[in-house]
Every structure is written in structure tokens, then in C-alpha cells.
C-alpha atoms as a PDB file:
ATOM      1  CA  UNK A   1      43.138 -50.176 -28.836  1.00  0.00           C
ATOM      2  CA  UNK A   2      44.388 -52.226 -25.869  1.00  0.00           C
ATOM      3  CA  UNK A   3      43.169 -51.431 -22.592  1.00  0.00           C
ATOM      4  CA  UNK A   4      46.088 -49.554 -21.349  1.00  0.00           C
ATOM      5  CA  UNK A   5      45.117 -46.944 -24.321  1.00  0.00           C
ATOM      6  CA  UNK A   6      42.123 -46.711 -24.827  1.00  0.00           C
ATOM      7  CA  UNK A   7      41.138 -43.853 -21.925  1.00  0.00           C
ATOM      8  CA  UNK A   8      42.565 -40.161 -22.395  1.00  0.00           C
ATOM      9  CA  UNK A   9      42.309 -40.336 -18.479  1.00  0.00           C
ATOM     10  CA  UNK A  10      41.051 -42.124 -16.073  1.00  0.00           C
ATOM     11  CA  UNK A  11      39.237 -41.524 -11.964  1.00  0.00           C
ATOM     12  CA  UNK A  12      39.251 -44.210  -9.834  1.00  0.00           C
ATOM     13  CA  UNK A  13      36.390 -46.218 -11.285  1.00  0.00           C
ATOM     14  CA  UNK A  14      35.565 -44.692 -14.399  1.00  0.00           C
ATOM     15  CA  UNK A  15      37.382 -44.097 -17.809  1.00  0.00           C
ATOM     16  CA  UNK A  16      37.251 -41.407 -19.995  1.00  0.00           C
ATOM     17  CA  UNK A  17      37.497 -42.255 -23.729  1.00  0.00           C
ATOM     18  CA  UNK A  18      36.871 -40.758 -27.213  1.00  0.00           C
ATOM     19  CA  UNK A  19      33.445 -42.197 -28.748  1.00  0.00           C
ATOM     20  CA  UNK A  20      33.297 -44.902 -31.296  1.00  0.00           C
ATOM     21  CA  UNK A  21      30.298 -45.925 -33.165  1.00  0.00           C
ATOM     22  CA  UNK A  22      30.254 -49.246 -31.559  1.00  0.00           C
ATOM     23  CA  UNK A  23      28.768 -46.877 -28.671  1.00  0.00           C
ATOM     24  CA  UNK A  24      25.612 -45.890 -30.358  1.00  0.00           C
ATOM     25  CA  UNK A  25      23.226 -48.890 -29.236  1.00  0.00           C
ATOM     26  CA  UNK A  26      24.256 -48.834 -25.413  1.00  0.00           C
ATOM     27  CA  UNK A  27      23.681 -44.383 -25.246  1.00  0.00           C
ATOM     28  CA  UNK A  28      20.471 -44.692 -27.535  1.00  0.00           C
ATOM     29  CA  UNK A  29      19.193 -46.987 -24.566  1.00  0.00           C
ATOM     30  CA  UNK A  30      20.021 -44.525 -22.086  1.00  0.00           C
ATOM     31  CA  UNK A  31      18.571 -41.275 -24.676  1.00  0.00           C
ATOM     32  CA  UNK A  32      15.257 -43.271 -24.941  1.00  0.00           C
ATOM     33  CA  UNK A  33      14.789 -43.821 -21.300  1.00  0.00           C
ATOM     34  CA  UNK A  34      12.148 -41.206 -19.864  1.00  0.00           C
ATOM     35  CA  UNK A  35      13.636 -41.308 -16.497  1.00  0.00           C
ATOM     36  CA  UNK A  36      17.291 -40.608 -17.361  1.00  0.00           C
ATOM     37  CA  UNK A  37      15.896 -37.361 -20.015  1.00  0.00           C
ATOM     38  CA  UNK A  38      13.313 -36.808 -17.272  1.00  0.00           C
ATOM     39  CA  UNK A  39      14.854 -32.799 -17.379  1.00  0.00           C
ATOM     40  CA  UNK A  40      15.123 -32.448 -21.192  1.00  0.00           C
ATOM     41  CA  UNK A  41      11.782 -31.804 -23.441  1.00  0.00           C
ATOM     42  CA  UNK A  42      11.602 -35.430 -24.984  1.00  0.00           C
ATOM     43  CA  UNK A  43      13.960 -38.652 -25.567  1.00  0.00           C
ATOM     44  CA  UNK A  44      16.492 -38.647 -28.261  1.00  0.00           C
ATOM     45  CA  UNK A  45      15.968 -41.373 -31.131  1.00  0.00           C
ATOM     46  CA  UNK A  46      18.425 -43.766 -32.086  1.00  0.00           C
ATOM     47  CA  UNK A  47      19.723 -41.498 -35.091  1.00  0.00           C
ATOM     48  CA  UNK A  48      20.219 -37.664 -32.751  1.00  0.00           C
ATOM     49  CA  UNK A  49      22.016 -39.988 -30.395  1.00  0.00           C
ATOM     50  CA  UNK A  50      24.178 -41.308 -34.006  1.00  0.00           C
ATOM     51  CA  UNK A  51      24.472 -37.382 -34.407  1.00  0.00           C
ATOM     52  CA  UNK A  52      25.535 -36.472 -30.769  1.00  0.00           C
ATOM     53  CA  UNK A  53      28.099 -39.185 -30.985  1.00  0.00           C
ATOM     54  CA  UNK A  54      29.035 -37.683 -34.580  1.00  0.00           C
ATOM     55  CA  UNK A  55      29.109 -33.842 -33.089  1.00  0.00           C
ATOM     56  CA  UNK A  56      31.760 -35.237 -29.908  1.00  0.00           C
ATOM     57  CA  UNK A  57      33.874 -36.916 -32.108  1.00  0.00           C
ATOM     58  CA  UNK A  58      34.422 -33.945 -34.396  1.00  0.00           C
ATOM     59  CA  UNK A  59      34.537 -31.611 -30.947  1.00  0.00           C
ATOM     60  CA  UNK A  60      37.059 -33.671 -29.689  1.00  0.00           C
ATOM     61  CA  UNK A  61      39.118 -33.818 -32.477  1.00  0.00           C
ATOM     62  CA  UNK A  62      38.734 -30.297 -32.807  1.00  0.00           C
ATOM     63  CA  UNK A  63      39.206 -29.022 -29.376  1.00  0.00           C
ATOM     64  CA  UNK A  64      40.697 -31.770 -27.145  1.00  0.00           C
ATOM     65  CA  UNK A  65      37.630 -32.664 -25.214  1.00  0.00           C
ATOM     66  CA  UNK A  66      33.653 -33.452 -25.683  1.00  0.00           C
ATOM     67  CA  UNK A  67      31.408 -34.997 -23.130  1.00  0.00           C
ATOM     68  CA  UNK A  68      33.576 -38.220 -23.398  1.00  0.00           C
ATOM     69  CA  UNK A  69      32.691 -41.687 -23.346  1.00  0.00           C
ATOM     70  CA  UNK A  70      32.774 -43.089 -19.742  1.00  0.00           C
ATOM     71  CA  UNK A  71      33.060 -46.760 -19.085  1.00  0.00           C
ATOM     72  CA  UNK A  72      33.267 -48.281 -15.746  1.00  0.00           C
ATOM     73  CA  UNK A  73      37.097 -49.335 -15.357  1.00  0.00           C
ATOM     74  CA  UNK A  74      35.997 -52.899 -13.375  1.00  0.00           C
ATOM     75  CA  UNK A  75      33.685 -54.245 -16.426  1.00  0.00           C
ATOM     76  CA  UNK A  76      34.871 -51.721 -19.253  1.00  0.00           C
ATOM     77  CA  UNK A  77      31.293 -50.923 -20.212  1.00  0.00           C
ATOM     78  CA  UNK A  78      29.562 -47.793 -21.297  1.00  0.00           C
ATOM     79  CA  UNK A  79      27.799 -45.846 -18.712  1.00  0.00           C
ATOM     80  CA  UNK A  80      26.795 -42.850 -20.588  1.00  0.00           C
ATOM     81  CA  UNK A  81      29.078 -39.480 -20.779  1.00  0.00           C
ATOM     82  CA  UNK A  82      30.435 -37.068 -18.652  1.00  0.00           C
ATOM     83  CA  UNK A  83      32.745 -34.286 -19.920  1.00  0.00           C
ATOM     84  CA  UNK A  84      33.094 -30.492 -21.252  1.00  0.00           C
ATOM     85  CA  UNK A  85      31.325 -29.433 -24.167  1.00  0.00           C
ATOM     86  CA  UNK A  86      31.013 -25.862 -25.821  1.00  0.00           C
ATOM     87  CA  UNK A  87      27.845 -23.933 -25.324  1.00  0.00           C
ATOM     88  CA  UNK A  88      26.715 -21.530 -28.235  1.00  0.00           C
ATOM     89  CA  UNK A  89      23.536 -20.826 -27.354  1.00  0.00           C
ATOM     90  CA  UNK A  90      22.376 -16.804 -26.879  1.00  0.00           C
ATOM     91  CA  UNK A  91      22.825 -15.739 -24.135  1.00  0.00           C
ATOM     92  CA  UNK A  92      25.185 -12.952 -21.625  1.00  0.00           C
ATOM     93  CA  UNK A  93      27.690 -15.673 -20.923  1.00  0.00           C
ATOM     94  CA  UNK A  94      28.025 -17.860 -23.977  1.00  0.00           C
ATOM     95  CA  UNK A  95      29.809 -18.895 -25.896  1.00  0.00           C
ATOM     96  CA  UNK A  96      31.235 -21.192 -22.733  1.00  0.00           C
ATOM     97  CA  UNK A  97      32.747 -24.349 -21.946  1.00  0.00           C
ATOM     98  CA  UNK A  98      30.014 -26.200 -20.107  1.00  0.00           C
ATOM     99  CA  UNK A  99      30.335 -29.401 -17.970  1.00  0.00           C
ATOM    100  CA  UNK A 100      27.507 -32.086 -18.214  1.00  0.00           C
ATOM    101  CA  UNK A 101      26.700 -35.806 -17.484  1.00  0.00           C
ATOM    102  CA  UNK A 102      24.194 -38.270 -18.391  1.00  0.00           C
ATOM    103  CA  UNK A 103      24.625 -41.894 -16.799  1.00  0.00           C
ATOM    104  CA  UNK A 104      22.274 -44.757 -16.809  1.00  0.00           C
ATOM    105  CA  UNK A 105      19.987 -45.415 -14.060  1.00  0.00           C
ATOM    106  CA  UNK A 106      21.171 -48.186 -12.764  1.00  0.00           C
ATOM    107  CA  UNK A 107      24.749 -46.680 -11.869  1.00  0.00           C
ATOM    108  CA  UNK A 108      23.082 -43.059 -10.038  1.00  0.00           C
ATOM    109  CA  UNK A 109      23.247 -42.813  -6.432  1.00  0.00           C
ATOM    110  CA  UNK A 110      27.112 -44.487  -6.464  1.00  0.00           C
ATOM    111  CA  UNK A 111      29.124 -40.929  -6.650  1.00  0.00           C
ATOM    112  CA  UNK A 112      30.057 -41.449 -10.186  1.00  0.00           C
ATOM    113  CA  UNK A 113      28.578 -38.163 -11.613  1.00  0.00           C
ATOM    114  CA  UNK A 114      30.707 -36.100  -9.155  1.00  0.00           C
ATOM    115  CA  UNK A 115      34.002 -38.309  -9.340  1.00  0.00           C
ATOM    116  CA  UNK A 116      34.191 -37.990 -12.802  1.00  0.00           C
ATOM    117  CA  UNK A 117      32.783 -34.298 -13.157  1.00  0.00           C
ATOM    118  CA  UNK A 118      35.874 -33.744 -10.824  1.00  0.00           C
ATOM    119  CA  UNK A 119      37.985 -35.364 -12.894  1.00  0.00           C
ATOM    120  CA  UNK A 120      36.938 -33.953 -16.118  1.00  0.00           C
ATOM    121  CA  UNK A 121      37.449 -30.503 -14.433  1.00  0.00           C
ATOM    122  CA  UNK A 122      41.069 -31.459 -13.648  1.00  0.00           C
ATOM    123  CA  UNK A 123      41.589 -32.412 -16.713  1.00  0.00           C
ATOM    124  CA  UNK A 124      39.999 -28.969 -18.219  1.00  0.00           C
ATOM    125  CA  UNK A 125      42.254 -26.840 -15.874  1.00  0.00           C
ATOM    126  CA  UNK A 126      45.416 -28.788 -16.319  1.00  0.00           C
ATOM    127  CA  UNK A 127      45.806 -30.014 -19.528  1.00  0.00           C
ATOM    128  CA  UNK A 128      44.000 -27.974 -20.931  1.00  0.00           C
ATOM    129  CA  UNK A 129      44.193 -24.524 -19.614  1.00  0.00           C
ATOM    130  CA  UNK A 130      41.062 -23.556 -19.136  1.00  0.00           C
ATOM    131  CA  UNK A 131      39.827 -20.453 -16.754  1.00  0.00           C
ATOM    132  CA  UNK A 132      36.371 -21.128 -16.385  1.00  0.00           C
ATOM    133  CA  UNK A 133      34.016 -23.529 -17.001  1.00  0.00           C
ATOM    134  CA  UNK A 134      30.179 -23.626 -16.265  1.00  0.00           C
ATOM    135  CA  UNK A 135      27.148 -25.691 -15.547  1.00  0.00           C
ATOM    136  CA  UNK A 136      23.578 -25.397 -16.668  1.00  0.00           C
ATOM    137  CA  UNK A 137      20.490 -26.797 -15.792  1.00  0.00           C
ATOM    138  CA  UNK A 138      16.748 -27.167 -15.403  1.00  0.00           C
ATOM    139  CA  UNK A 139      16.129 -25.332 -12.131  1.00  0.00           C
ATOM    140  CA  UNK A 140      13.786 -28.711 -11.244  1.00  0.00           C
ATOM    141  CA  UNK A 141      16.726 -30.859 -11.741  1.00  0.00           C
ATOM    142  CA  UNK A 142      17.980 -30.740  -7.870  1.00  0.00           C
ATOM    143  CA  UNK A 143      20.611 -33.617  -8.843  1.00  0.00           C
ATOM    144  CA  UNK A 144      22.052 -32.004 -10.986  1.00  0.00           C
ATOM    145  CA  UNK A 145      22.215 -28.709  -8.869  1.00  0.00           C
ATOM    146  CA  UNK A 146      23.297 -31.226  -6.132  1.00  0.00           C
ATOM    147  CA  UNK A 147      26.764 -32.160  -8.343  1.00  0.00           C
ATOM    148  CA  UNK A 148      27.236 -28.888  -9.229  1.00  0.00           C
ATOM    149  CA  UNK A 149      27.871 -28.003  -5.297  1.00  0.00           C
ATOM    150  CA  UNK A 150      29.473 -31.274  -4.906  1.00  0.00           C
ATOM    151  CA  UNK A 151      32.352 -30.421  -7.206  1.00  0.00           C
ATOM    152  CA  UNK A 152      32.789 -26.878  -5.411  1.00  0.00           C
ATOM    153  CA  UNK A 153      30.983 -24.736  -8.628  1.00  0.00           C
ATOM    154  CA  UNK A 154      28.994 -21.510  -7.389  1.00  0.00           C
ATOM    155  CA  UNK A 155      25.462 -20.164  -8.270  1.00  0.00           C
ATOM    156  CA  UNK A 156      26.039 -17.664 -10.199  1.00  0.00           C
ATOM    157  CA  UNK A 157      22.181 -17.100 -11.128  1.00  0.00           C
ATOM    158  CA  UNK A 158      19.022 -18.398 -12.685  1.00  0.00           C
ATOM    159  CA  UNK A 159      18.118 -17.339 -16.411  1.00  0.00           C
ATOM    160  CA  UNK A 160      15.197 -17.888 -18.776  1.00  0.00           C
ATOM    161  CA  UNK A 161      16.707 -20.961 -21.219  1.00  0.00           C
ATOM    162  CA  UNK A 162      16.589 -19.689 -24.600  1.00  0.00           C
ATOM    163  CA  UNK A 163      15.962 -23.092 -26.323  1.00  0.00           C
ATOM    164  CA  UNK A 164      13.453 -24.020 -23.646  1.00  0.00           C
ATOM    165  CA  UNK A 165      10.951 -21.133 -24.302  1.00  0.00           C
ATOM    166  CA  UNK A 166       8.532 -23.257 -25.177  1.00  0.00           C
ATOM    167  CA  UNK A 167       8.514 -25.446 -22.119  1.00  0.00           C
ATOM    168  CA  UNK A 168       7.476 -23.477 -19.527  1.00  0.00           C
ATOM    169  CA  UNK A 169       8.679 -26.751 -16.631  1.00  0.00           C
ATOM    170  CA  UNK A 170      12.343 -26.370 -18.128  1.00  0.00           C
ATOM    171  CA  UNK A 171      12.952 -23.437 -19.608  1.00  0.00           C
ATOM    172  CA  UNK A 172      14.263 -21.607 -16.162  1.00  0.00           C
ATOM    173  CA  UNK A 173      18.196 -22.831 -15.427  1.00  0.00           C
ATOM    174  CA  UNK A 174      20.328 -22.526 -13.124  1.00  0.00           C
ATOM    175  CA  UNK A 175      23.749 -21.456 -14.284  1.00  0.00           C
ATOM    176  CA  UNK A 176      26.808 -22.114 -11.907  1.00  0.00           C
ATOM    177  CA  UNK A 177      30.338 -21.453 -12.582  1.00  0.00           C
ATOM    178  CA  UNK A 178      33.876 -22.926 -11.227  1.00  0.00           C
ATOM    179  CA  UNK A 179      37.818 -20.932 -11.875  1.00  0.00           C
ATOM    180  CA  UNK A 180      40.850 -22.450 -12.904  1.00  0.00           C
ATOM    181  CA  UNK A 181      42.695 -22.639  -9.146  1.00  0.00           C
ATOM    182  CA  UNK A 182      39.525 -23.849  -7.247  1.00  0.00           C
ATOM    183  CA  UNK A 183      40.559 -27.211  -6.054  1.00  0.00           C
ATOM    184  CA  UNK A 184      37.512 -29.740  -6.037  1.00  0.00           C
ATOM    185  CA  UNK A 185      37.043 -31.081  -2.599  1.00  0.00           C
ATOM    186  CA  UNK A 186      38.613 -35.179  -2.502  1.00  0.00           C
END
């Protein structure tokens, strides 16, 4: 794929491309680092990051979006994801179309998360038609929480996990919600 290709869409820095398996070294090293999974119950080994990459492919072939690849347009490297992904867990509002990042420490603090959550929301509304999408998260994870306002979602409540019973730090989330015709704030 050239360059001019190879992103379904792109923000101002970052582009937004399917996964290849080229891209399993550079996430492992971001799914083994204990800061960046500081808010999940462990790291993810080198083959469930071969199976995550495995699952978006197939979503995005399926469905027209995953938590897509995101490289930084300037050096065309990997970064770590950022995208929609479908939530089947049990609960009152699933199954739902949930929006999520995961970036590599080095590249936090620089506005990425929220330019390309923004992004990946205008790209849920208007190509694909979506009415609502959502946003979950530990309850500790403030920046997280902190995106979630950024990109104009709304609380909609706090709930009891259901596949973080067992970890008692995680397993109450914060759920927050955003419409199709709520215009993220530039």
C-alpha cells in the first residue's frame, strides 16, 4: 500500500489504518508495559496481543471499523490504537459500540487520545451512521474519564464491571455516552 492508501482516514497528526501482522511486535511492547495496562488486571502476552490484532481485523472486515491501527502521520509509526469496537459483555446497555484507546507512553500528554477519539467519532457518525456510541472505564482511570469529557461524551453512570468481579480496584466503571448530532468541540 502506498502512503496515500494506506489510512481509511486520517486527523491532523495521526492515521487511522486497518492492522497488519507486521504490527504485532510494536503493540505487544505497549500490552506488556505495566504503566500503559496500569487500569486493566494484568499485561497481555505477545500471543492475546496476536489474537486482539486477529479479532480487529475480522471486526473490521466485518463491520467497517475496530480499534484501528494509529500511526503518527510525520514518522508513519505505530502508536497503539484508537477506534470503535463492539461491546458484548452483560450488562443493561450492551451490546454497544464502545470507543477506546491505548497509546504508548511516550506519545501521552500531546492531545493525541482526544484528536483521534474525535476523529474516530466523526467517522462513526458520518460514515457510518451510527446513533450512539459509549465509553467505559475503570472509575480510577481519571485520564481516561478526562478524554471522555474532552470529546463532549456525558456520564451517564457508574456500574459494577461484570468481567472485573474479581478485582475489587477495577471492577467499578464509569460508563459515558455521546449521540449522533453532538458536535465534538475543535
Amino acid at each position: 500500500m502506498s502512503a496515500d492508501n494506506k489510512y481509511i482516514f486520517t486527523s491532523e497528526r495521526l492515521g487511522f489504518r486497518e492492522w497488519c501482522d507486521d504490527d504485532a511486535e510494536a503493540m505487544t511492547a505497549i500490552n506488556t508495559d505495566p504503566e500503559v495496562m496500569e487500569f486493566f488486571p494484568s499485561t497481555q502476552s505477545s500471543d492475546h496481543t496476536k489474537d486482539f490484532i486477529k479479532r480487529m481485523k475480522a471486526q473490521y472486515q466485518d463491520k467497517g471499523y475496530c480499534y484501528f491501527a494509529v500511526d503518527l502521520l510525520e514518522a508513519g509509526t505505530l502508536i497503539g490504537f484508537i477506534g470503535i469496537s463492539e461491546q458484548k459483555f452483560e450488562s443493561d446497555f450492551t451490546p454497544c459500540n464502545d470507543i477506546g484507546w491505548r497509546l504508548k507512553p511516550s506519545e501521552w500528554y500531546k492531545g493525541y487520545a482526544t484528536e483521534g477519539a474525535k476523529r474516530c467519532l466523526e467517522y462513526a457518525f458520518d460514515a457510518l451512521e451510527m446513533e450512539k456510541i459509549y465509553s467505559i472505564a475503570p472509575a480510577v482511570n481519571k485520564r481516561s474519564e478526562a478524554v471522555m469529557s474532552k470529546i463532549d461524551m456525558r456520564k451517564v453512570m457508574e456500574f459494577n464491571h461484570p468481567l472485573l468481579a474479581d478485582n475489587r480496584r477495577l471492577e467499578r466503571c464509569v460508563l459515558y455516552e455521546i449521540e449522533r448530532g453532538v458536535t465534538p468541540v475543535s
